[in-house]
N, C-alpha and C. Protein backbone atom coordinates (compact mmCIF):
# COMPACT_ATOMS: atom_id res chain seq x y z
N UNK A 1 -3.71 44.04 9.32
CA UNK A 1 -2.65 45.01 9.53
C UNK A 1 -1.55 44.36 10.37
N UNK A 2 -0.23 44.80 10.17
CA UNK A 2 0.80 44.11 11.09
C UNK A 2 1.14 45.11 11.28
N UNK A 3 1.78 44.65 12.14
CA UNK A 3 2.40 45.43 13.84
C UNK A 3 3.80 45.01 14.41
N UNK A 4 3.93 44.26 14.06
CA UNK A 4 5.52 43.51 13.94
C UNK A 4 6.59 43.68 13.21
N UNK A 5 6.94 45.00 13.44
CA UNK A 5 8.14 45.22 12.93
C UNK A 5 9.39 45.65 13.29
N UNK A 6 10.25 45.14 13.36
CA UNK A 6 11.88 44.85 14.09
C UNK A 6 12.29 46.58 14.03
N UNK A 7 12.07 47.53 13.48
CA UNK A 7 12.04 48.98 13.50
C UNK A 7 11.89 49.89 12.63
N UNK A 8 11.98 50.83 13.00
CA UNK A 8 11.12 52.29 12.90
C UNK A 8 11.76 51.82 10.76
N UNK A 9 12.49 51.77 10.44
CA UNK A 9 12.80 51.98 8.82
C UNK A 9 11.49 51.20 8.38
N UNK A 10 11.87 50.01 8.61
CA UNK A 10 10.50 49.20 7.87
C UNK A 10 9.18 49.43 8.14
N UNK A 11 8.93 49.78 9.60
CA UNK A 11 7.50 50.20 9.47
C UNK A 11 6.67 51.71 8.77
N UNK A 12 7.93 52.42 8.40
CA UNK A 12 8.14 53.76 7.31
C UNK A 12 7.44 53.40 6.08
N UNK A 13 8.74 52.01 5.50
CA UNK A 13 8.70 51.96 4.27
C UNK A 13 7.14 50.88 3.97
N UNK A 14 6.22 50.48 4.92
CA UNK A 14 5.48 49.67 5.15
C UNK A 14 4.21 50.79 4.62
N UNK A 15 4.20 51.67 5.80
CA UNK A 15 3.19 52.92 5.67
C UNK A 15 3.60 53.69 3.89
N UNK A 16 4.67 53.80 3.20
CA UNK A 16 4.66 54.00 2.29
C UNK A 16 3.89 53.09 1.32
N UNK A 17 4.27 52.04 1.25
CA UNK A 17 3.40 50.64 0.88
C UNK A 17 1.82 50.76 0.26
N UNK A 18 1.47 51.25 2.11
CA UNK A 18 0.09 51.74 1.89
C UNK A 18 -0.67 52.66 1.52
N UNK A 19 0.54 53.75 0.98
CA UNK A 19 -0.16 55.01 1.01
C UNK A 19 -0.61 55.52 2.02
N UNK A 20 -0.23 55.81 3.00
CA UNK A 20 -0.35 56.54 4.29
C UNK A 20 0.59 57.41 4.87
N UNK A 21 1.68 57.23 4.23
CA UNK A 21 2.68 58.57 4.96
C UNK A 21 2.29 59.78 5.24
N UNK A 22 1.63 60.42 4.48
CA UNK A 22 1.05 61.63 4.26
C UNK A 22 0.40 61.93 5.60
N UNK A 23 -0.75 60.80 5.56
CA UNK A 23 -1.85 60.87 6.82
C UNK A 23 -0.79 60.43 8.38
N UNK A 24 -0.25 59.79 8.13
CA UNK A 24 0.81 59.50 9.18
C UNK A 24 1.61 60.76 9.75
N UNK A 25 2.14 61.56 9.21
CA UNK A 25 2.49 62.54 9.06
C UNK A 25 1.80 63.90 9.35
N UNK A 26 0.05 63.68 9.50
CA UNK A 26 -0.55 64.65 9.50
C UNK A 26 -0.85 64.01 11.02
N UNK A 27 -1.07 63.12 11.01
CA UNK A 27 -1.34 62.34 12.70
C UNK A 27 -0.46 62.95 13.56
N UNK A 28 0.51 63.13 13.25
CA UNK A 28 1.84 63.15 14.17
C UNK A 28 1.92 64.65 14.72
N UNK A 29 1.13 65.76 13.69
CA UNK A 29 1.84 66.38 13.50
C UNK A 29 0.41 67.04 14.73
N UNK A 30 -0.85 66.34 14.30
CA UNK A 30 -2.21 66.59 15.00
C UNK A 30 -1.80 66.43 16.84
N UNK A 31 -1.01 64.75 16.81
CA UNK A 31 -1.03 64.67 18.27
C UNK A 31 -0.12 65.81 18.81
N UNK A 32 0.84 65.81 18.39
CA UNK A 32 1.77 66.53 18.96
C UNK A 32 1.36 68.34 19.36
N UNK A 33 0.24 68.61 18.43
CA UNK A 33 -0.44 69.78 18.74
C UNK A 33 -1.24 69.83 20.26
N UNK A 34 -2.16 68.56 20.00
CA UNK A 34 -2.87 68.03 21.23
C UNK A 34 -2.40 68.11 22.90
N UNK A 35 -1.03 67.89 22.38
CA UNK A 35 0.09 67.74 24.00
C UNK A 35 0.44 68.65 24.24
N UNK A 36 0.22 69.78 23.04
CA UNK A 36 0.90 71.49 23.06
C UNK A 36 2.43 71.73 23.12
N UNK A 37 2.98 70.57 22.06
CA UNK A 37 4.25 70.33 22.08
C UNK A 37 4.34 70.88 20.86
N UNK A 38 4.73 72.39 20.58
CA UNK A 38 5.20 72.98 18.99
C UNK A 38 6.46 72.05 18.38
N UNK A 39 5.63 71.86 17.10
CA UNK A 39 7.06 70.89 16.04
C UNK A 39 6.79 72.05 14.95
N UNK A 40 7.77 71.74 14.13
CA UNK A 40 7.89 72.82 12.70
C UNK A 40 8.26 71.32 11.65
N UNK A 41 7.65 71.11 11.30
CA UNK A 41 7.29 69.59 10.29
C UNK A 41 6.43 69.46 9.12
N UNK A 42 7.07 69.35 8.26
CA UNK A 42 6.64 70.02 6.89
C UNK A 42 6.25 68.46 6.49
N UNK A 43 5.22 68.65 6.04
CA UNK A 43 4.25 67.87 5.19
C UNK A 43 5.33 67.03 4.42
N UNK A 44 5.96 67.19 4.03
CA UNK A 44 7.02 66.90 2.91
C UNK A 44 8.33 65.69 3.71
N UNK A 45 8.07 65.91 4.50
CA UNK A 45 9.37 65.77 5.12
C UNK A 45 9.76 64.23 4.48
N UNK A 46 10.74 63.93 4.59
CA UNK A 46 11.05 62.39 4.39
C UNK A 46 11.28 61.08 5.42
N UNK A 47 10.95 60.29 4.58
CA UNK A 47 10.65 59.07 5.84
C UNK A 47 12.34 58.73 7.20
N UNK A 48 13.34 59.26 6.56
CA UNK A 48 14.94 59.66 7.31
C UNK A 48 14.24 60.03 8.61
N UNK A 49 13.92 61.73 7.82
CA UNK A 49 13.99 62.94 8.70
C UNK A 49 12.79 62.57 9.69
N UNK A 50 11.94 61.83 9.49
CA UNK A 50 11.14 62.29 10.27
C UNK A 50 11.56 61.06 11.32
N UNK A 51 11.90 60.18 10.78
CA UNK A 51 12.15 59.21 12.01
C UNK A 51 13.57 59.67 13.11
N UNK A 52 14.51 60.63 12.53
CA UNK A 52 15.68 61.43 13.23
C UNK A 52 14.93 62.60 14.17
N UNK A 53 13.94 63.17 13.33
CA UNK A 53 12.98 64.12 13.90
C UNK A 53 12.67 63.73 15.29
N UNK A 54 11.47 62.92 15.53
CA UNK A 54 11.03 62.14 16.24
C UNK A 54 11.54 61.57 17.53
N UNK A 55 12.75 61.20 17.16
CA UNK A 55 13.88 60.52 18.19
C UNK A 55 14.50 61.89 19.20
N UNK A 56 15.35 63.01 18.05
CA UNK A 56 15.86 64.22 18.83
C UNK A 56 14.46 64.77 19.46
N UNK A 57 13.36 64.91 19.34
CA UNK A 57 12.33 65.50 19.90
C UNK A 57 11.66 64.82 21.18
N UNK A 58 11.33 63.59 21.43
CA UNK A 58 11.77 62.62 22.27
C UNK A 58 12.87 62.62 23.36
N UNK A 59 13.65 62.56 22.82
CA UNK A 59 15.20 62.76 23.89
C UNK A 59 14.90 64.30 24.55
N UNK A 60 14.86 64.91 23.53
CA UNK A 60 14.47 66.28 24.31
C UNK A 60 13.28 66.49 25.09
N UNK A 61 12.44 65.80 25.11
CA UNK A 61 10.92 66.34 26.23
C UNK A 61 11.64 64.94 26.90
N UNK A 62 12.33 63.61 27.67
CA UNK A 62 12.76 63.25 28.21
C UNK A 62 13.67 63.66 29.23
N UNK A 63 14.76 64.80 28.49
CA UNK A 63 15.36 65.09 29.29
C UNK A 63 15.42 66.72 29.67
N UNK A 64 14.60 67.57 29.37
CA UNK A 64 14.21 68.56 29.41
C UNK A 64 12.44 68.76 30.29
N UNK A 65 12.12 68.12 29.56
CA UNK A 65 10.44 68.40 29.89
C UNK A 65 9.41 67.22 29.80
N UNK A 66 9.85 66.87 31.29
CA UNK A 66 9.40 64.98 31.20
C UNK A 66 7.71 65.20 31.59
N UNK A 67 7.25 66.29 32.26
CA UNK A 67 6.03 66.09 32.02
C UNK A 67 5.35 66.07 30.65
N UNK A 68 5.62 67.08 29.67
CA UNK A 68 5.28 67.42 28.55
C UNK A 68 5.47 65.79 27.91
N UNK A 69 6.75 65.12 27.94
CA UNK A 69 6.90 63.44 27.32
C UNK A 69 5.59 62.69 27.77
N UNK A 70 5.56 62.83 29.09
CA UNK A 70 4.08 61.71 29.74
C UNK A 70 2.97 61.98 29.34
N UNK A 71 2.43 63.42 29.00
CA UNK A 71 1.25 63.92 28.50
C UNK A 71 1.40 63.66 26.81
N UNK A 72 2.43 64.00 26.31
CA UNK A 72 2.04 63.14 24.89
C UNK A 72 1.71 61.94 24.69
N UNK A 73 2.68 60.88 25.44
CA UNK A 73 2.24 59.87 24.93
C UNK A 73 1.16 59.33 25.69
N UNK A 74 0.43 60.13 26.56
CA UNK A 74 -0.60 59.81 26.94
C UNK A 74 -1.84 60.38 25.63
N UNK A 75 -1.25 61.70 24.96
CA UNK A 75 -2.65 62.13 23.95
C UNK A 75 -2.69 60.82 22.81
N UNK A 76 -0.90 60.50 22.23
CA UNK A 76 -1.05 59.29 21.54
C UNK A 76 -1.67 58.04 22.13
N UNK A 77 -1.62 57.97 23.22
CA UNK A 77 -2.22 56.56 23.83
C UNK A 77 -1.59 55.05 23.42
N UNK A 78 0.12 55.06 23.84
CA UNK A 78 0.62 54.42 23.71
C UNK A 78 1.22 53.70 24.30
N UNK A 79 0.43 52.03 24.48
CA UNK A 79 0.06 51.13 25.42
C UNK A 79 1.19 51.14 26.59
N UNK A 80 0.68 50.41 27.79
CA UNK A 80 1.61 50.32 28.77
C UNK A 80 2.51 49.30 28.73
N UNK A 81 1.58 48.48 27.97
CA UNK A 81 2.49 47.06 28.08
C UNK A 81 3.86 47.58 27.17
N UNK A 82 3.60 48.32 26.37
CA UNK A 82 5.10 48.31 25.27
C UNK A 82 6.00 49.21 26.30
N UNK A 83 5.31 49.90 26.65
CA UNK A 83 6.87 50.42 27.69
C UNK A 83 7.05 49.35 28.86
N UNK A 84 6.84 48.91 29.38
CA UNK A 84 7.23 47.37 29.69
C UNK A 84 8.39 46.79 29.37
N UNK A 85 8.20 46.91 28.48
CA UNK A 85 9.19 45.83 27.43
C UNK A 85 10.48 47.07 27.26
N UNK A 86 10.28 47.24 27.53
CA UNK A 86 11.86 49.17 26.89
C UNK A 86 12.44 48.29 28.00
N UNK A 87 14.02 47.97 26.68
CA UNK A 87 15.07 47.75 27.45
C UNK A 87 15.83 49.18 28.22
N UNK A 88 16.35 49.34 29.18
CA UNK A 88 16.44 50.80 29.55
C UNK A 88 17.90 50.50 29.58
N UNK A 89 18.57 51.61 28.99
CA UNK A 89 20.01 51.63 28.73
C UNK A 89 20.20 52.82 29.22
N UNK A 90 20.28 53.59 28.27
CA UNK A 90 20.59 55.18 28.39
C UNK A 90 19.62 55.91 27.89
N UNK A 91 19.38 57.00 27.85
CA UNK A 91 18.24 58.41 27.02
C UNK A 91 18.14 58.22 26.57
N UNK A 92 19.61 58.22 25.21
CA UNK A 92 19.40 57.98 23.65
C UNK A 92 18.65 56.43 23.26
N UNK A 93 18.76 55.55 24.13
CA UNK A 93 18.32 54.17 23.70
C UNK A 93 16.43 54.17 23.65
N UNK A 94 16.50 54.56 25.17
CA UNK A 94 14.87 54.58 25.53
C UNK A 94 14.41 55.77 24.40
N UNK A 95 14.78 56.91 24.29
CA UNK A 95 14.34 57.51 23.16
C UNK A 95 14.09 56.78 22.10
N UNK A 96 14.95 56.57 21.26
CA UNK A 96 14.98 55.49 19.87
C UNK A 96 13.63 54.42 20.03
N UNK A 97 14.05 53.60 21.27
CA UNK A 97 12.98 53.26 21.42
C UNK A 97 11.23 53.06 21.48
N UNK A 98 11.14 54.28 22.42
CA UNK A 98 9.87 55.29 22.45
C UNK A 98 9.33 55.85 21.16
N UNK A 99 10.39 56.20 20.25
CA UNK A 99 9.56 56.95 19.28
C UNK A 99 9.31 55.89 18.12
N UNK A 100 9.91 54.64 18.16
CA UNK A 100 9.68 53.59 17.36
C UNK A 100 7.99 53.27 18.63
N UNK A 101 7.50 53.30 19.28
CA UNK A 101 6.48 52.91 19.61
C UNK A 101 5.52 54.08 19.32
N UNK A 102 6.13 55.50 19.37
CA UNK A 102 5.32 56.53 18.71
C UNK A 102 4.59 56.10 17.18
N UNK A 103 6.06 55.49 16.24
CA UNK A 103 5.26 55.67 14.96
C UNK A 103 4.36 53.89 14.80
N UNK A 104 4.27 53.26 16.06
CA UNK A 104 3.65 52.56 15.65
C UNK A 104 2.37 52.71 16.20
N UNK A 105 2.05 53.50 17.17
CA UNK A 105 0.67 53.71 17.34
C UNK A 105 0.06 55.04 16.46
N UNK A 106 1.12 55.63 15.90
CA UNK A 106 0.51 56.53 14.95
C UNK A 106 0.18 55.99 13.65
N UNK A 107 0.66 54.72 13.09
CA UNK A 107 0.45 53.76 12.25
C UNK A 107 -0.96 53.51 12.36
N UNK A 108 -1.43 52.77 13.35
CA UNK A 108 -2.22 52.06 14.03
C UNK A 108 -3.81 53.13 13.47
N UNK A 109 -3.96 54.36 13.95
CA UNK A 109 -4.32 54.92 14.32
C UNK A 109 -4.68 55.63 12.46
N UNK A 110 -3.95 55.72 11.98
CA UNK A 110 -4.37 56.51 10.32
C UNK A 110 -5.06 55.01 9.56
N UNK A 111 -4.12 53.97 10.33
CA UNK A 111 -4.83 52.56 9.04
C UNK A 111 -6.14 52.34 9.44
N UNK A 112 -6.77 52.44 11.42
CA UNK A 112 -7.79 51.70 11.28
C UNK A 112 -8.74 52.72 10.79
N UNK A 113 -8.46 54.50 10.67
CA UNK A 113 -9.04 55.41 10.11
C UNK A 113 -9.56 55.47 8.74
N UNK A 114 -8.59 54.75 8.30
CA UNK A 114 -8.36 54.41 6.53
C UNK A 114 -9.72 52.99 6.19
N UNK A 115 -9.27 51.96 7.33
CA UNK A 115 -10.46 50.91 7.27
C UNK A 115 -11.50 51.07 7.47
N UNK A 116 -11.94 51.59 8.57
CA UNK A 116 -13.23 51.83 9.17
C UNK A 116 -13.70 53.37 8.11
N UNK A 117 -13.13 54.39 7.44
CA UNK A 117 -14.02 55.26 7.07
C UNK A 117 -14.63 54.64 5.47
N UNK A 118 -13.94 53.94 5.09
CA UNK A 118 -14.51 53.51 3.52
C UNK A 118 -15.97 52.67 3.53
């Protein structure tokens, strides 16, 4: 599995690849329940929207409801070292940022599901 990808479009069109959007999508939709963060995110959605999704939803528990931000990405469990590395600019940047590390541990997380259950 790779993990190296320069951003959020390609690692979309990657999970499409594999046939996983769906489950990716159902991941997202699972953690975000977990943190008790209500989304309205339709199964359907497209690989755009959900990565625009993601970002405005982000920015918003950042700058609205920063505990609710720390407790998600604590239910996702998304390493320390990568926030480390967040160049810190502004909201909108670290957002963009953040949720490109969202869909890669939600990646992470449906493929090794996909490996390990067969």
């Amino acid at each position: 599995m790779r993990l190296d990808f320069p951003n959020s479009n390609e690692l979309l069109a990657n999970v499409k690849t594999e046939n996983l959007y769906g489950k990716l999508v159902q991941q997202i939709k699972k953690d975000f329940g977990l943190a008790n963060i209500p989304i309205d995110l339709a199964d359907s959605v497209s690989s755009e929207d959900l990565r625009i999704f993601l970002h405005e939803k982000i920015y918003y528990l950042i700058m609205e409801k920063f505990v609710e931000y720390l407790n998600l990405l604590y239910v996702i469990d998304v390493p320390e070292k990568a926030f480390r590395e967040i160049q810190v600019t502004d909201a909108v940047e670290v957002a963009e940022q953040v949720s490109f590390l969202v869909l890669k541990r939600e990646f992470q997380k449906v493929w090794l599901k996909k490996k390990y259950s067969s």
